[in-house]
C-alpha atoms as a PDB file:
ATOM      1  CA  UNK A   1       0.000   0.000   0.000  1.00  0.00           C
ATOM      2  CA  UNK A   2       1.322   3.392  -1.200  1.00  0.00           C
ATOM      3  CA  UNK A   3       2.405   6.094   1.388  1.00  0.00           C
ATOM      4  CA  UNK A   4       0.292   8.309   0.263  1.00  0.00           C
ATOM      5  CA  UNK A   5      -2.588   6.114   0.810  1.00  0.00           C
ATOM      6  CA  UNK A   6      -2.302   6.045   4.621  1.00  0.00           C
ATOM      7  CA  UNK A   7      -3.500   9.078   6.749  1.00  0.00           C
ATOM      8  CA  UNK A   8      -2.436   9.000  10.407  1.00  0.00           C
ATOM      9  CA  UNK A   9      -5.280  11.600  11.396  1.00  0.00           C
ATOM     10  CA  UNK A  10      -7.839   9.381   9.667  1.00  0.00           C
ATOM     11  CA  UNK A  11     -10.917   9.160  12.006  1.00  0.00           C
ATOM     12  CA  UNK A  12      -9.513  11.111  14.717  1.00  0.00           C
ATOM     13  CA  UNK A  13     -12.115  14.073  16.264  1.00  0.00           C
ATOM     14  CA  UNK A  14     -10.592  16.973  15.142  1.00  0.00           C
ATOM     15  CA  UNK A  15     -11.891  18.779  18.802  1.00  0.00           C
ATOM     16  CA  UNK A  16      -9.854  16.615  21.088  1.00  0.00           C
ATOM     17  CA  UNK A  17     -10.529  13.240  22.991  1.00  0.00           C
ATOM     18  CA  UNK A  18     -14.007  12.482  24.435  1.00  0.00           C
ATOM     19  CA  UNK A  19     -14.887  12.222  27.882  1.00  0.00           C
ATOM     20  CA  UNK A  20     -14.887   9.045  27.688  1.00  0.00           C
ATOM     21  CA  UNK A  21     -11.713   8.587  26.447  1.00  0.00           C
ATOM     22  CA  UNK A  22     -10.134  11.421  29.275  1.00  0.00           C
ATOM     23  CA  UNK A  23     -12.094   8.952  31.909  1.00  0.00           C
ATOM     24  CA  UNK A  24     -10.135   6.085  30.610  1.00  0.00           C
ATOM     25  CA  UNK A  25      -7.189   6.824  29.888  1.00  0.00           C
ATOM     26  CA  UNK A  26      -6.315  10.054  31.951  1.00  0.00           C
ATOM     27  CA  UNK A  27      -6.615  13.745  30.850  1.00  0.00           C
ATOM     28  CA  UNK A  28      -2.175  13.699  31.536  1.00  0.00           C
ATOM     29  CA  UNK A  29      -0.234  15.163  28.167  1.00  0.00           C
ATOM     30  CA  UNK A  30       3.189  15.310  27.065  1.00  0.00           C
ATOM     31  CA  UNK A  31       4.932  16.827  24.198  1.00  0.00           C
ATOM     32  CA  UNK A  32       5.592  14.747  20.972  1.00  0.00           C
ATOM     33  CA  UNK A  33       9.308  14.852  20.865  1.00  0.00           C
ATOM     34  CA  UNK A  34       9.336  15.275  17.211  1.00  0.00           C
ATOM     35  CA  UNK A  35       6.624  17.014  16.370  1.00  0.00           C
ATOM     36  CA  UNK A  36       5.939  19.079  19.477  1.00  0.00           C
ATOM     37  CA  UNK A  37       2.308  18.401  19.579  1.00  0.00           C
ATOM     38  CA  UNK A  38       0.231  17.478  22.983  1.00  0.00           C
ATOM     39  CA  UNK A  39      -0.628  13.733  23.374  1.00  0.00           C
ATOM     40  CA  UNK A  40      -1.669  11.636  25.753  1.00  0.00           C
ATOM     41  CA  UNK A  41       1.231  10.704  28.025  1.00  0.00           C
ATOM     42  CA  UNK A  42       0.655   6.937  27.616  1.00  0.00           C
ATOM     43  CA  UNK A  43       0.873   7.022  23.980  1.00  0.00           C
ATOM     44  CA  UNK A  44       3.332   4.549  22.262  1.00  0.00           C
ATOM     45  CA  UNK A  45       2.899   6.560  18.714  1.00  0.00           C
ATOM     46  CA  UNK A  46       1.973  10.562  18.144  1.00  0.00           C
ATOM     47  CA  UNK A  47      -1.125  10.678  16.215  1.00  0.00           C
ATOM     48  CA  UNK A  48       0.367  13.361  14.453  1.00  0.00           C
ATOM     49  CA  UNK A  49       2.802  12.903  13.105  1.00  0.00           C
ATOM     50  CA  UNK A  50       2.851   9.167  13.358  1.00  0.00           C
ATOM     51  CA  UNK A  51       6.938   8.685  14.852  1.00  0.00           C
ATOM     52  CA  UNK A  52       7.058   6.476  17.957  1.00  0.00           C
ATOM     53  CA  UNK A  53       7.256   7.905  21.473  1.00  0.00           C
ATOM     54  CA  UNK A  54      10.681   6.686  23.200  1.00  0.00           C
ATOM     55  CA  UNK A  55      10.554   6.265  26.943  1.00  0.00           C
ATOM     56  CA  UNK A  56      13.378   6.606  29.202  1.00  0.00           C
ATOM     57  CA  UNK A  57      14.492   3.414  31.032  1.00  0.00           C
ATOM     58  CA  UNK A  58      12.678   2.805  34.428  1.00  0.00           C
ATOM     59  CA  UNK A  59      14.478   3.411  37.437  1.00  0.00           C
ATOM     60  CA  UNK A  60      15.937   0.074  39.433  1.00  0.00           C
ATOM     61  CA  UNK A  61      13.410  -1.319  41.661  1.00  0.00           C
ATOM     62  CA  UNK A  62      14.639  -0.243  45.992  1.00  0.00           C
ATOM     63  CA  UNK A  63      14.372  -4.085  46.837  1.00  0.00           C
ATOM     64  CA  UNK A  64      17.209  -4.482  43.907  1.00  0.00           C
ATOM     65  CA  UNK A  65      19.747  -1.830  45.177  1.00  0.00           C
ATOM     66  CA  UNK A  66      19.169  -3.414  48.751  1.00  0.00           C
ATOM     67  CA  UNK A  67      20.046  -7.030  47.645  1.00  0.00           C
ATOM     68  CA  UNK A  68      22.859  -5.787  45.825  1.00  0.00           C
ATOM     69  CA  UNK A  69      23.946  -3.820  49.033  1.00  0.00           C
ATOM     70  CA  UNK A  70      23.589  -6.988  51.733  1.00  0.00           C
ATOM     71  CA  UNK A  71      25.634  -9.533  49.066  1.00  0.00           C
ATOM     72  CA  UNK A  72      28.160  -7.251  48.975  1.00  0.00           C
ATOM     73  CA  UNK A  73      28.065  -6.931  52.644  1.00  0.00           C
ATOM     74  CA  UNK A  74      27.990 -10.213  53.414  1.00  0.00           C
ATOM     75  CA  UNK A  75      31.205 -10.509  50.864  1.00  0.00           C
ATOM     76  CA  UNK A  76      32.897  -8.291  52.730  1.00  0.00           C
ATOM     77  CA  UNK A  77      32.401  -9.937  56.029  1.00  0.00           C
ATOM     78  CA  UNK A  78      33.478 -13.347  54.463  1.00  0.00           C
ATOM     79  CA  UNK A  79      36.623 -12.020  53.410  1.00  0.00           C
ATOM     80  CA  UNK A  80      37.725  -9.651  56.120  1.00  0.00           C
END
Protein backbone atom coordinates (compact mmCIF):
# COMPACT_ATOMS: atom_id res chain seq x y z
CA UNK A 1 0.00 0.00 0.00
CA UNK A 2 1.32 3.39 -1.20
CA UNK A 3 2.41 6.09 1.39
CA UNK A 4 0.29 8.31 0.26
CA UNK A 5 -2.59 6.11 0.81
CA UNK A 6 -2.30 6.05 4.62
CA UNK A 7 -3.50 9.08 6.75
CA UNK A 8 -2.44 9.00 10.41
CA UNK A 9 -5.28 11.60 11.40
CA UNK A 10 -7.84 9.38 9.67
CA UNK A 11 -10.92 9.16 12.01
CA UNK A 12 -9.51 11.11 14.72
CA UNK A 13 -12.12 14.07 16.26
CA UNK A 14 -10.59 16.97 15.14
CA UNK A 15 -11.89 18.78 18.80
CA UNK A 16 -9.85 16.62 21.09
CA UNK A 17 -10.53 13.24 22.99
CA UNK A 18 -14.01 12.48 24.43
CA UNK A 19 -14.89 12.22 27.88
CA UNK A 20 -14.89 9.05 27.69
CA UNK A 21 -11.71 8.59 26.45
CA UNK A 22 -10.13 11.42 29.28
CA UNK A 23 -12.09 8.95 31.91
CA UNK A 24 -10.14 6.08 30.61
CA UNK A 25 -7.19 6.82 29.89
CA UNK A 26 -6.32 10.05 31.95
CA UNK A 27 -6.62 13.74 30.85
CA UNK A 28 -2.17 13.70 31.54
CA UNK A 29 -0.23 15.16 28.17
CA UNK A 30 3.19 15.31 27.06
CA UNK A 31 4.93 16.83 24.20
CA UNK A 32 5.59 14.75 20.97
CA UNK A 33 9.31 14.85 20.86
CA UNK A 34 9.34 15.28 17.21
CA UNK A 35 6.62 17.01 16.37
CA UNK A 36 5.94 19.08 19.48
CA UNK A 37 2.31 18.40 19.58
CA UNK A 38 0.23 17.48 22.98
CA UNK A 39 -0.63 13.73 23.37
CA UNK A 40 -1.67 11.64 25.75
CA UNK A 41 1.23 10.70 28.02
CA UNK A 42 0.65 6.94 27.62
CA UNK A 43 0.87 7.02 23.98
CA UNK A 44 3.33 4.55 22.26
CA UNK A 45 2.90 6.56 18.71
CA UNK A 46 1.97 10.56 18.14
CA UNK A 47 -1.12 10.68 16.22
CA UNK A 48 0.37 13.36 14.45
CA UNK A 49 2.80 12.90 13.10
CA UNK A 50 2.85 9.17 13.36
CA UNK A 51 6.94 8.69 14.85
CA UNK A 52 7.06 6.48 17.96
CA UNK A 53 7.26 7.91 21.47
CA UNK A 54 10.68 6.69 23.20
CA UNK A 55 10.55 6.27 26.94
CA UNK A 56 13.38 6.61 29.20
CA UNK A 57 14.49 3.41 31.03
CA UNK A 58 12.68 2.80 34.43
CA UNK A 59 14.48 3.41 37.44
CA UNK A 60 15.94 0.07 39.43
CA UNK A 61 13.41 -1.32 41.66
CA UNK A 62 14.64 -0.24 45.99
CA UNK A 63 14.37 -4.09 46.84
CA UNK A 64 17.21 -4.48 43.91
CA UNK A 65 19.75 -1.83 45.18
CA UNK A 66 19.17 -3.41 48.75
CA UNK A 67 20.05 -7.03 47.65
CA UNK A 68 22.86 -5.79 45.82
CA UNK A 69 23.95 -3.82 49.03
CA UNK A 70 23.59 -6.99 51.73
CA UNK A 71 25.63 -9.53 49.07
CA UNK A 72 28.16 -7.25 48.97
CA UNK A 73 28.07 -6.93 52.64
CA UNK A 74 27.99 -10.21 53.41
CA UNK A 75 31.21 -10.51 50.86
CA UNK A 76 32.90 -8.29 52.73
CA UNK A 77 32.40 -9.94 56.03
CA UNK A 78 33.48 -13.35 54.46
CA UNK A 79 36.62 -12.02 53.41
CA UNK A 80 37.73 -9.65 56.12
Amino acid sequence: MPDSDWDITEGLDPEGPSAEDLDRFGDEVIRCPHCKREIYDQAEMCPHCGMAIERPPGRVPAWAIAIVVLMIALLLFVVF
